[in-house]
PDB file of N, CA and C in Angstrom:
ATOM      1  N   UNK A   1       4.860 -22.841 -29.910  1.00  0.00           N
ATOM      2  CA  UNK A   1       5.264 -21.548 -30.459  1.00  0.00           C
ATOM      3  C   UNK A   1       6.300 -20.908 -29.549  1.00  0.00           C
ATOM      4  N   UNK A   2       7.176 -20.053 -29.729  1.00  0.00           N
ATOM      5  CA  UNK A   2       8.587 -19.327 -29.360  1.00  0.00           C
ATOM      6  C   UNK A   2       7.840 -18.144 -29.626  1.00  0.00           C
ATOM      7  N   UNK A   3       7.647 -17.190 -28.354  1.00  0.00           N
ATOM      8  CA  UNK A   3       7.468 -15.737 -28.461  1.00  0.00           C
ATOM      9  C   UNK A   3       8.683 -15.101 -28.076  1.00  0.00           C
ATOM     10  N   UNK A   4       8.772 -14.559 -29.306  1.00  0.00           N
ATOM     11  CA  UNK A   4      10.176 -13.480 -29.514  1.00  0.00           C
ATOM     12  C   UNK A   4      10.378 -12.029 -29.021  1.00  0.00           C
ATOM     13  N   UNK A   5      10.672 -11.207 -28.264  1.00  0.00           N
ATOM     14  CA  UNK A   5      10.659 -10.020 -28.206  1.00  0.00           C
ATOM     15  C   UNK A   5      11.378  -9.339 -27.186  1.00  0.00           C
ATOM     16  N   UNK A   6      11.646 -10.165 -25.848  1.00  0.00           N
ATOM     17  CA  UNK A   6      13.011  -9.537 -24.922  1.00  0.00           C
ATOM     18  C   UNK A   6      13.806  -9.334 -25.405  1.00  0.00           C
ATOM     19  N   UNK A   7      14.787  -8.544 -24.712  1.00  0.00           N
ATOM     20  CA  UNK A   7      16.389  -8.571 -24.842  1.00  0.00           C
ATOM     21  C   UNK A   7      17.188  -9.245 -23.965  1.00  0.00           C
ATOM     22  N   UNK A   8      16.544  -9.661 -23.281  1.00  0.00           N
ATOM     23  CA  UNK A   8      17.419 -10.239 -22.089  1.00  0.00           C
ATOM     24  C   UNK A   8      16.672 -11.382 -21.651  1.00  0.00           C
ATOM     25  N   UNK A   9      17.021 -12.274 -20.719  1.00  0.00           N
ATOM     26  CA  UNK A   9      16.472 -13.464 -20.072  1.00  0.00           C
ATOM     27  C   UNK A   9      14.803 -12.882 -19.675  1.00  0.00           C
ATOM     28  N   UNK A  10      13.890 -14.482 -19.880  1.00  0.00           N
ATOM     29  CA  UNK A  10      13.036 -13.869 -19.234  1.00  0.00           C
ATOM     30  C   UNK A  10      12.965 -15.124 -18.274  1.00  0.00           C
ATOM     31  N   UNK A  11      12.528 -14.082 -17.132  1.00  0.00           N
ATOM     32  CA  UNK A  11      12.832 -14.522 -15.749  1.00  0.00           C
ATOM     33  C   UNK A  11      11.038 -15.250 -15.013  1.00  0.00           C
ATOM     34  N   UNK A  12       9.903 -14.570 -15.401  1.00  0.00           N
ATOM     35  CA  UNK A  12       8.596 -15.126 -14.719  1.00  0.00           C
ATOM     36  C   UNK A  12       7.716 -15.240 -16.444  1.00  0.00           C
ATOM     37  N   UNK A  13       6.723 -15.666 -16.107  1.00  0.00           N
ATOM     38  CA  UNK A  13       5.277 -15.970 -16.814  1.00  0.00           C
ATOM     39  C   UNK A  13       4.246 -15.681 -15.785  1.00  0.00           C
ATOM     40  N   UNK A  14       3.529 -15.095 -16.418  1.00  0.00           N
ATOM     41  CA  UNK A  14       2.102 -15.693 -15.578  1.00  0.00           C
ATOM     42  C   UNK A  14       0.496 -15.689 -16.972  1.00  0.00           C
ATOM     43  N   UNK A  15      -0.405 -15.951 -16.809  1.00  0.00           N
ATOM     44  CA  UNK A  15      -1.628 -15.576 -17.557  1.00  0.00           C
ATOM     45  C   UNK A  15      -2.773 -15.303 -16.904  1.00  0.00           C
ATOM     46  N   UNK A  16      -3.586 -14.802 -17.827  1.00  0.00           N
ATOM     47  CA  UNK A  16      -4.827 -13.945 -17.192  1.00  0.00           C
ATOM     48  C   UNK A  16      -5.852 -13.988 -18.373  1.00  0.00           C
ATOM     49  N   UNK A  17      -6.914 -13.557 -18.061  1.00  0.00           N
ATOM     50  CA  UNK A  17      -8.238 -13.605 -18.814  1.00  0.00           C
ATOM     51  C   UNK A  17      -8.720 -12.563 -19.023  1.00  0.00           C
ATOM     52  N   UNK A  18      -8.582 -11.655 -20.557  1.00  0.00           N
ATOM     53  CA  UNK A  18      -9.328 -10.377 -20.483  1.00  0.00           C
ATOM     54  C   UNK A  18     -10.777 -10.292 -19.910  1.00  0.00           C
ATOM     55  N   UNK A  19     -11.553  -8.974 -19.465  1.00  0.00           N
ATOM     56  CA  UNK A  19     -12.603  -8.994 -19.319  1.00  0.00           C
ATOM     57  C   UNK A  19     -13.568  -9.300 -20.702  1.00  0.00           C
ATOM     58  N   UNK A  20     -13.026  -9.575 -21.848  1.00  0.00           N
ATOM     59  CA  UNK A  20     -13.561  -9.824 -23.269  1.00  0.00           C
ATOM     60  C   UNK A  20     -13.697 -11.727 -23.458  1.00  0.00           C
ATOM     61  N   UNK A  21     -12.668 -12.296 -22.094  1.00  0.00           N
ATOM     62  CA  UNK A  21     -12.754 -13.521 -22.564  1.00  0.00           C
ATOM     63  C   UNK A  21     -11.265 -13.725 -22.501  1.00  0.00           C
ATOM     64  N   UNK A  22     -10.646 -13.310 -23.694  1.00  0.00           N
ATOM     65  CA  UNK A  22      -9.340 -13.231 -24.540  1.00  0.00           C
ATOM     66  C   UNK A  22      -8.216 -13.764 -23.459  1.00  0.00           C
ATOM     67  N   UNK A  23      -7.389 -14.860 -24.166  1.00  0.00           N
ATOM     68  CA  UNK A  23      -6.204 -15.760 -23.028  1.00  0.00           C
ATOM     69  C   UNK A  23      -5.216 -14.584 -23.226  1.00  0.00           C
ATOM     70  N   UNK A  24      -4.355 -13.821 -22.361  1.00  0.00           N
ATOM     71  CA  UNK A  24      -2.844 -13.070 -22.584  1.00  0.00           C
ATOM     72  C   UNK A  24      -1.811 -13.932 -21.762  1.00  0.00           C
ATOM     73  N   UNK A  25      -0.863 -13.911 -22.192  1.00  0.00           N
ATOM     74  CA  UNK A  25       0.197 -14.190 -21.156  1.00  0.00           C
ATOM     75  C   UNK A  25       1.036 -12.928 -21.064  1.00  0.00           C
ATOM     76  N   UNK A  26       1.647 -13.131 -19.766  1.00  0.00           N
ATOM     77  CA  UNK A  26       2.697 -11.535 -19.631  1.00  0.00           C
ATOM     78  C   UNK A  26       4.002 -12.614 -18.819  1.00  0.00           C
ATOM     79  N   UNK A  27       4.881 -11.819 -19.534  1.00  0.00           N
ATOM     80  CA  UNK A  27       6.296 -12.574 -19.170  1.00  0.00           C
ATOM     81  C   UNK A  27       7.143 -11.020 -18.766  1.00  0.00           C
ATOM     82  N   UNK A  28       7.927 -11.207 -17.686  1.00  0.00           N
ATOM     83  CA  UNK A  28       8.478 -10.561 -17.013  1.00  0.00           C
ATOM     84  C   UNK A  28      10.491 -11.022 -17.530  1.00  0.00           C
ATOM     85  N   UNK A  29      11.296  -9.899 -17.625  1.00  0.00           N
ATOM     86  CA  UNK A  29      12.521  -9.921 -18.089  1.00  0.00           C
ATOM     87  C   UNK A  29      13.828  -9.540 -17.770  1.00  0.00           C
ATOM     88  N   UNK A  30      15.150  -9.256 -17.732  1.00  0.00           N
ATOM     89  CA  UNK A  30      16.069  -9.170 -17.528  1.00  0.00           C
ATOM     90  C   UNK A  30      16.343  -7.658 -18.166  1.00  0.00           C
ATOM     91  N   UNK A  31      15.638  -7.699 -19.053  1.00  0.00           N
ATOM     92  CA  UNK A  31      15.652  -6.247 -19.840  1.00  0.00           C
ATOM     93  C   UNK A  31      15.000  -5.082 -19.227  1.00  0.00           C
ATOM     94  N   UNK A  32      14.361  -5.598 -18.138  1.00  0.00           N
ATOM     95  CA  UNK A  32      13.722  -4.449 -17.440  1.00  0.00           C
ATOM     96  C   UNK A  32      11.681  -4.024 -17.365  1.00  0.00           C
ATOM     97  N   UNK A  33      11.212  -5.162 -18.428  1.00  0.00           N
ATOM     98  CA  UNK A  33      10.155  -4.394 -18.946  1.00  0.00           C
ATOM     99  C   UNK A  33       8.986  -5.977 -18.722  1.00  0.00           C
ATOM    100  N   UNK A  34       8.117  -6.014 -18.787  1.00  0.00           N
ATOM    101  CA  UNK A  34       7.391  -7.173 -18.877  1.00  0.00           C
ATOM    102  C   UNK A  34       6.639  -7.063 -20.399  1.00  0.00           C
ATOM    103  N   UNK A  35       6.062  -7.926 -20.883  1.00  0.00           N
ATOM    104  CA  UNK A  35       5.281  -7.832 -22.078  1.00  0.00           C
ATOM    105  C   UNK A  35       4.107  -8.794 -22.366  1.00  0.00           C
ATOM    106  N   UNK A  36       3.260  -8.307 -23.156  1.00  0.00           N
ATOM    107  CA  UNK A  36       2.201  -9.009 -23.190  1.00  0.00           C
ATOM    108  C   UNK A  36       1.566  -9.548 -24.033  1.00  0.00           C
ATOM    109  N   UNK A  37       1.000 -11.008 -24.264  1.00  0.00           N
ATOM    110  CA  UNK A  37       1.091 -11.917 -25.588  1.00  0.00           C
ATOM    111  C   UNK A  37      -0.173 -12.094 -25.409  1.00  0.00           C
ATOM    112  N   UNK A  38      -0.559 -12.392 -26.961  1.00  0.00           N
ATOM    113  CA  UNK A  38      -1.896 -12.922 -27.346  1.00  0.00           C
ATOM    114  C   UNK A  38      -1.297 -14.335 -27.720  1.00  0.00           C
ATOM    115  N   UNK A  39      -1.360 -15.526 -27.047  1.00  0.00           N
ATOM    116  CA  UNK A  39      -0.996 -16.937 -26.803  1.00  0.00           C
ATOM    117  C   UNK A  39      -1.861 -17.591 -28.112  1.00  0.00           C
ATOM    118  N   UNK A  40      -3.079 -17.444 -28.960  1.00  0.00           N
ATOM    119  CA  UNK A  40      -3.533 -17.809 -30.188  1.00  0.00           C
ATOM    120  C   UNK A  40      -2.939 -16.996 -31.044  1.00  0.00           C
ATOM    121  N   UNK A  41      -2.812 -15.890 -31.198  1.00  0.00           N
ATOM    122  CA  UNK A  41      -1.532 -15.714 -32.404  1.00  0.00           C
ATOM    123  C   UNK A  41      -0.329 -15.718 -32.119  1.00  0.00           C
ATOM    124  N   UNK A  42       0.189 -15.673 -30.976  1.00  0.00           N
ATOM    125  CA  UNK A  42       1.710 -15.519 -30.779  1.00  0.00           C
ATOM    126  C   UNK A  42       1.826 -13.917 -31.046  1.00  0.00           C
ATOM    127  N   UNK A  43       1.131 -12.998 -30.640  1.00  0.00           N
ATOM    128  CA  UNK A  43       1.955 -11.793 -31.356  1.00  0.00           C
ATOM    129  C   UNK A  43       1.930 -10.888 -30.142  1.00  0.00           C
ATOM    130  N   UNK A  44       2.891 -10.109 -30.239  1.00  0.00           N
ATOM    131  CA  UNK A  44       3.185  -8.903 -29.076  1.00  0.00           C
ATOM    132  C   UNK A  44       1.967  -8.014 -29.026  1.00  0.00           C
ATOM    133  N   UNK A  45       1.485  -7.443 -27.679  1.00  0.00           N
ATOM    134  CA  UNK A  45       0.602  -6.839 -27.708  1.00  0.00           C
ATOM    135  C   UNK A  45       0.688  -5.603 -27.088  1.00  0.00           C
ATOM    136  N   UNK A  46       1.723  -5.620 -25.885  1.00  0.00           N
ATOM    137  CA  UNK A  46       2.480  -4.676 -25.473  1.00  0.00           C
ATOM    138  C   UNK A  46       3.359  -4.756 -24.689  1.00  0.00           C
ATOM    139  N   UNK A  47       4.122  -3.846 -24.530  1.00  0.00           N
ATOM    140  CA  UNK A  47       5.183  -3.294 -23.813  1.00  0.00           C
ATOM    141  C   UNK A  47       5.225  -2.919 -22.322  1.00  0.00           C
ATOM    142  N   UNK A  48       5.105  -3.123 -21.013  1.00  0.00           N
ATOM    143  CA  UNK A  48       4.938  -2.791 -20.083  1.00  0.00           C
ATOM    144  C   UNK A  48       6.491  -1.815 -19.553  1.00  0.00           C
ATOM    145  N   UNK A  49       6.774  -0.408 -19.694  1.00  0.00           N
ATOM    146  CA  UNK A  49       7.977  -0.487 -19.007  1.00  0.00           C
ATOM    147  C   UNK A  49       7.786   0.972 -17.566  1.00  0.00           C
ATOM    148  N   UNK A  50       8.681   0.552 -16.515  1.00  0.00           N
ATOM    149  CA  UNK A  50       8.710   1.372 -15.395  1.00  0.00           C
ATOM    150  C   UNK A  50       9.790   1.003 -14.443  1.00  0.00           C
ATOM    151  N   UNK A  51      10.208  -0.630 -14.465  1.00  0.00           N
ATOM    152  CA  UNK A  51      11.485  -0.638 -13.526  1.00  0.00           C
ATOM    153  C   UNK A  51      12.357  -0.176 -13.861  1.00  0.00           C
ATOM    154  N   UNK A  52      13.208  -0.361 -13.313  1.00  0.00           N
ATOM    155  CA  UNK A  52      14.452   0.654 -12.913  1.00  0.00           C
ATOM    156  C   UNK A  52      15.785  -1.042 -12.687  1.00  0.00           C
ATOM    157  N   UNK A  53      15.035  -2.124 -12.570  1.00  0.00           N
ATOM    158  CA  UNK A  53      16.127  -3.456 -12.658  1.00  0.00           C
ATOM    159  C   UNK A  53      15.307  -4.231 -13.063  1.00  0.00           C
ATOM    160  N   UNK A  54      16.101  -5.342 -12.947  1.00  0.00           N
ATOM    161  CA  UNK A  54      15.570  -6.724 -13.836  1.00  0.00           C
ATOM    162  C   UNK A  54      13.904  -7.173 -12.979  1.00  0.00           C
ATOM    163  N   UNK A  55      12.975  -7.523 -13.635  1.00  0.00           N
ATOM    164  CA  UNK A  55      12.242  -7.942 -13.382  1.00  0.00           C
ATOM    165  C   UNK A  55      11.914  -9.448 -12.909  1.00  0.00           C
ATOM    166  N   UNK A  56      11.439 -10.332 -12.092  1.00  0.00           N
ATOM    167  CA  UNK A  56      12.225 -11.340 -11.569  1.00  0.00           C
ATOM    168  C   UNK A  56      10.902 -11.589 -10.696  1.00  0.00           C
ATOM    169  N   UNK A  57       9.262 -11.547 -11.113  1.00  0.00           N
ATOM    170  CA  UNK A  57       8.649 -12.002 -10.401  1.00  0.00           C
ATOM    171  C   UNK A  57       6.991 -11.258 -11.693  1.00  0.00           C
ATOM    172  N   UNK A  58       6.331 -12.017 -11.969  1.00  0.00           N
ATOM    173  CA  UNK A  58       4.812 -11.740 -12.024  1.00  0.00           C
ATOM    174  C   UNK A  58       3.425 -12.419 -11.713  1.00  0.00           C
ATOM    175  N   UNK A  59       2.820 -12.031 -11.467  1.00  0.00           N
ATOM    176  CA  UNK A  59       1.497 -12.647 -10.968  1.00  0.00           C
ATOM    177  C   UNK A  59       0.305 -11.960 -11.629  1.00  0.00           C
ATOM    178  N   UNK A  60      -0.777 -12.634 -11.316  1.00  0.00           N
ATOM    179  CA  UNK A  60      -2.154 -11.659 -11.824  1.00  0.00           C
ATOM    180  C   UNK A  60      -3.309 -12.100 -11.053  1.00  0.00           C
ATOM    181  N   UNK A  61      -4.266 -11.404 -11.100  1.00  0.00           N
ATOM    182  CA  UNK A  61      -5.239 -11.304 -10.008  1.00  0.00           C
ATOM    183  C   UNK A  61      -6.825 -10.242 -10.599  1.00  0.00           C
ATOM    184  N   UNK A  62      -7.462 -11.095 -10.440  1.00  0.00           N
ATOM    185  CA  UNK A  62      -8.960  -9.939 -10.995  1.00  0.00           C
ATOM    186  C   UNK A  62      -9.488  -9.452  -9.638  1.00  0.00           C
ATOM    187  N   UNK A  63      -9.540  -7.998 -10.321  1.00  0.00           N
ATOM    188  CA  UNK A  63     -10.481  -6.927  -9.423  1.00  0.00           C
ATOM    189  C   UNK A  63     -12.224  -7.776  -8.854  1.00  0.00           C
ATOM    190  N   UNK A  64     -12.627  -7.320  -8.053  1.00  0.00           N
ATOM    191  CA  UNK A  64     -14.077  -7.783  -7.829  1.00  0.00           C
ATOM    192  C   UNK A  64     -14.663  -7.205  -9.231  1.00  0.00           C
ATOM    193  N   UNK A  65     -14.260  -6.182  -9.488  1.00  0.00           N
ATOM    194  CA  UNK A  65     -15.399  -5.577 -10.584  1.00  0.00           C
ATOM    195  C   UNK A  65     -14.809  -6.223 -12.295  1.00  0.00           C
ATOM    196  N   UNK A  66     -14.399  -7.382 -11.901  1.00  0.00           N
ATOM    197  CA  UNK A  66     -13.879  -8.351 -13.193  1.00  0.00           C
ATOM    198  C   UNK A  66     -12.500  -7.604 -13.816  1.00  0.00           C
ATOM    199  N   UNK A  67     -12.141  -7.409 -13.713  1.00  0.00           N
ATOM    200  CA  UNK A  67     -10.892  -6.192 -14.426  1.00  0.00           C
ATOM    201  C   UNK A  67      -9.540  -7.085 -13.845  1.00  0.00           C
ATOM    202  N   UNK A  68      -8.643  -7.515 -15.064  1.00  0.00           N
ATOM    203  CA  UNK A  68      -7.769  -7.929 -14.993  1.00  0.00           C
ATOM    204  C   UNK A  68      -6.470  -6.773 -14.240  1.00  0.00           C
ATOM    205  N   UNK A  69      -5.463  -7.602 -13.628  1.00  0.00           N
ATOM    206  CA  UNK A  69      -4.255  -6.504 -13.214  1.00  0.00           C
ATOM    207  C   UNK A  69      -3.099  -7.424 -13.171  1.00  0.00           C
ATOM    208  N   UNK A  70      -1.779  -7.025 -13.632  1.00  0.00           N
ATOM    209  CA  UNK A  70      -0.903  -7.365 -13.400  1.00  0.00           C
ATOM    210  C   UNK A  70       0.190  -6.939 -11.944  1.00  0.00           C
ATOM    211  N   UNK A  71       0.794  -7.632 -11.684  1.00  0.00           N
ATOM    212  CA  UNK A  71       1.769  -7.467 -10.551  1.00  0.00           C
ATOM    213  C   UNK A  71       3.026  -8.184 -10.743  1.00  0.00           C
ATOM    214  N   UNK A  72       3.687  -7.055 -10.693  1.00  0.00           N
ATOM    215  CA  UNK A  72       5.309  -6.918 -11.049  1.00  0.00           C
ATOM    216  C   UNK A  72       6.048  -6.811  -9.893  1.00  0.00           C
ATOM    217  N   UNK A  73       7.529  -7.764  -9.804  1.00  0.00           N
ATOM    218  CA  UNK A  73       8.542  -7.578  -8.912  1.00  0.00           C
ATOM    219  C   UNK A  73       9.791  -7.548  -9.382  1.00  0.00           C
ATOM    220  N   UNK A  74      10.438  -6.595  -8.389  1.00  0.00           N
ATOM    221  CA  UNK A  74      11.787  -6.143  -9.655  1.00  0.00           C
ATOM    222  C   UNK A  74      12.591  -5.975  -8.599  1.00  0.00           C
ATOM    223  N   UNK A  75      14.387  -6.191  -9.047  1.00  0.00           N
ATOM    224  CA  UNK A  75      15.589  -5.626  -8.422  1.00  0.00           C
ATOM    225  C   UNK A  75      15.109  -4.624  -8.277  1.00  0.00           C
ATOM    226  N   UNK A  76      14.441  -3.454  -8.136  1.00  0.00           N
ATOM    227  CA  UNK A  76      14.332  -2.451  -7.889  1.00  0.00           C
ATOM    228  C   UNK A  76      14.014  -2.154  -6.766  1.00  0.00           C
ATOM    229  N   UNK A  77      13.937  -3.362  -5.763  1.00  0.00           N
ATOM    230  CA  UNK A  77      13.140  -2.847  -4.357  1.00  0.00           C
ATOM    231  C   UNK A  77      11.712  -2.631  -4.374  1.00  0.00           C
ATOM    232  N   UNK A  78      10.801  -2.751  -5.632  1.00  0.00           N
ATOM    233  CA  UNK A  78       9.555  -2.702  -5.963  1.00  0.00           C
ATOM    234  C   UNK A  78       8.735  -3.459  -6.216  1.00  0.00           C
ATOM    235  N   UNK A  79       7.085  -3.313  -6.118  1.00  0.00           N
ATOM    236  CA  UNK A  79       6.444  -4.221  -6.925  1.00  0.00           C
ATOM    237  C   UNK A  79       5.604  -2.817  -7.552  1.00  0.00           C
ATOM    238  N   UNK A  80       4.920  -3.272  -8.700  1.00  0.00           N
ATOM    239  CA  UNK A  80       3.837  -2.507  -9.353  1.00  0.00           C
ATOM    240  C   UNK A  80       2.969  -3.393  -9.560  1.00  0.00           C
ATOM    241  N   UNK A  81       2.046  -2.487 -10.026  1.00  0.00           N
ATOM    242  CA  UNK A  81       0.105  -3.443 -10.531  1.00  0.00           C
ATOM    243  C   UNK A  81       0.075  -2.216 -11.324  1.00  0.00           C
ATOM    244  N   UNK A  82      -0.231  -3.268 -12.490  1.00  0.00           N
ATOM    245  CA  UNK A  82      -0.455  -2.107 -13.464  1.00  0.00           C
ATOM    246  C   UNK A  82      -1.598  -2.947 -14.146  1.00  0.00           C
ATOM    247  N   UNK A  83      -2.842  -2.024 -15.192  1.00  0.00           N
ATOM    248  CA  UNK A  83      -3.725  -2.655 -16.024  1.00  0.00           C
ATOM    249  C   UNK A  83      -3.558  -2.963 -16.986  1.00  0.00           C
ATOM    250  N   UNK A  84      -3.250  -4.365 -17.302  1.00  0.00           N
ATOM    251  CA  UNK A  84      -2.814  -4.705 -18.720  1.00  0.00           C
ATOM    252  C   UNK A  84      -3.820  -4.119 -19.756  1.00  0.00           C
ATOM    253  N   UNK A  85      -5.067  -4.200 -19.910  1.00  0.00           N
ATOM    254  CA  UNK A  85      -5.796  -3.718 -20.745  1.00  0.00           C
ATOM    255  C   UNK A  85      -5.496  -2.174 -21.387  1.00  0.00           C
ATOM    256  N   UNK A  86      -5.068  -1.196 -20.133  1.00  0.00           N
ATOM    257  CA  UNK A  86      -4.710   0.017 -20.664  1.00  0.00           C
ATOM    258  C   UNK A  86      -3.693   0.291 -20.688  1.00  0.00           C
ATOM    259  N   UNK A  87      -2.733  -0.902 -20.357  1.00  0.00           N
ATOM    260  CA  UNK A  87      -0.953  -0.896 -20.050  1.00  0.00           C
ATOM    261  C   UNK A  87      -0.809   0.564 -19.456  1.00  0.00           C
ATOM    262  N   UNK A  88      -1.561   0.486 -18.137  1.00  0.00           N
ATOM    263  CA  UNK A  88      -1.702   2.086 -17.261  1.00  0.00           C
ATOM    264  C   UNK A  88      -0.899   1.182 -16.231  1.00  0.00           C
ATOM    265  N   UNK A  89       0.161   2.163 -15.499  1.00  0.00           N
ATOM    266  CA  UNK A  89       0.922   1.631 -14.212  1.00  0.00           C
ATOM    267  C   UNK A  89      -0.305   2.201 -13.318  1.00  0.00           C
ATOM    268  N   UNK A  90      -0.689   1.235 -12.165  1.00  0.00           N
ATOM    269  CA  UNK A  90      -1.402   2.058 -11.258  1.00  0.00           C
ATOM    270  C   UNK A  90      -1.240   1.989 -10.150  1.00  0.00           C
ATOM    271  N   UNK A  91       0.146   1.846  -9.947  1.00  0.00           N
ATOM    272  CA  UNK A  91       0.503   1.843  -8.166  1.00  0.00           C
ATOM    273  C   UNK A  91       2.115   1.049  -8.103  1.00  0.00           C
ATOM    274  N   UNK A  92       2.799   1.774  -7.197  1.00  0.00           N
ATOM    275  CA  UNK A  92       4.184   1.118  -7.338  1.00  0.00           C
ATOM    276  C   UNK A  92       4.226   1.083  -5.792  1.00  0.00           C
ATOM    277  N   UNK A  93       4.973  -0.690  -5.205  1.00  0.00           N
ATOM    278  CA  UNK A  93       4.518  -0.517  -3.752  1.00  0.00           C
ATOM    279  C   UNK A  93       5.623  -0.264  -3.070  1.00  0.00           C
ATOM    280  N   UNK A  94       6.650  -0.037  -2.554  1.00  0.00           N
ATOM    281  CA  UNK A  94       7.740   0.112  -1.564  1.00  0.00           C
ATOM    282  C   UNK A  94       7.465  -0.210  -0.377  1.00  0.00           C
ATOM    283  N   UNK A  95       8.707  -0.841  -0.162  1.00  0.00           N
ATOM    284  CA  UNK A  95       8.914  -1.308   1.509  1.00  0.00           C
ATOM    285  C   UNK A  95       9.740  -2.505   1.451  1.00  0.00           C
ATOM    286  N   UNK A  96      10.512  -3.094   0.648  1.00  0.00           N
ATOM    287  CA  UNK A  96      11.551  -3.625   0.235  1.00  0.00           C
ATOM    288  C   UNK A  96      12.934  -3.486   0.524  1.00  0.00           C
ATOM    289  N   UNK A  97      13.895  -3.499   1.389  1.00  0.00           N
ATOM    290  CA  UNK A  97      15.247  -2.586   1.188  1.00  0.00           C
ATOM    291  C   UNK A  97      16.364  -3.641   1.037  1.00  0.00           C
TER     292      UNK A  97
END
């Protein structure tokens, strides 16, 4: 399957395991924004946006208390972790220059 929905190059992948079970993948982009797929239907699930440049790095990682998080790296001099489940940004890190 071809998931459709950047505007621009996409630059990382990574996947993760809802706390429900559920496979997502999140792909990181040129357009600025990362997004997030349900990999058995192919369909967009959301929108992640907060950089400020191209995005150009993702990873993921579970909390001890099972809770999925994403981690974002961007031209921006930044990384973020944000909760895919509530597509809540919850921390942007600096110290990059």
């Amino acid at each position: 399957a071809t998931l459709k929905g950047h505007t621009e190059y996409v630059n990382a992948v990574a996947c993760y395991t809802t706390q429900a079970g559920a496979p997502r993948v999140v792909s990181g982009s040129h357009d600025y924004t990362l997004k997030i797929w349900d990999p058995e239907t192919q369909k967009l699930l959301a929108t992640l946006k907060g950089h400020t440049e191209y995005v150009n790095a993702v990873a993921c990682y579970t909390t001890q208390a099972g809770a999925p998080r994403v981690v974002s790296g961007s031209h921006d001099y930044t990384l973020k972790i944000w909760d895919p489940e509530t597509q809540k940004l919850l921390a942007t890190l600096k110290g990059h220059t």
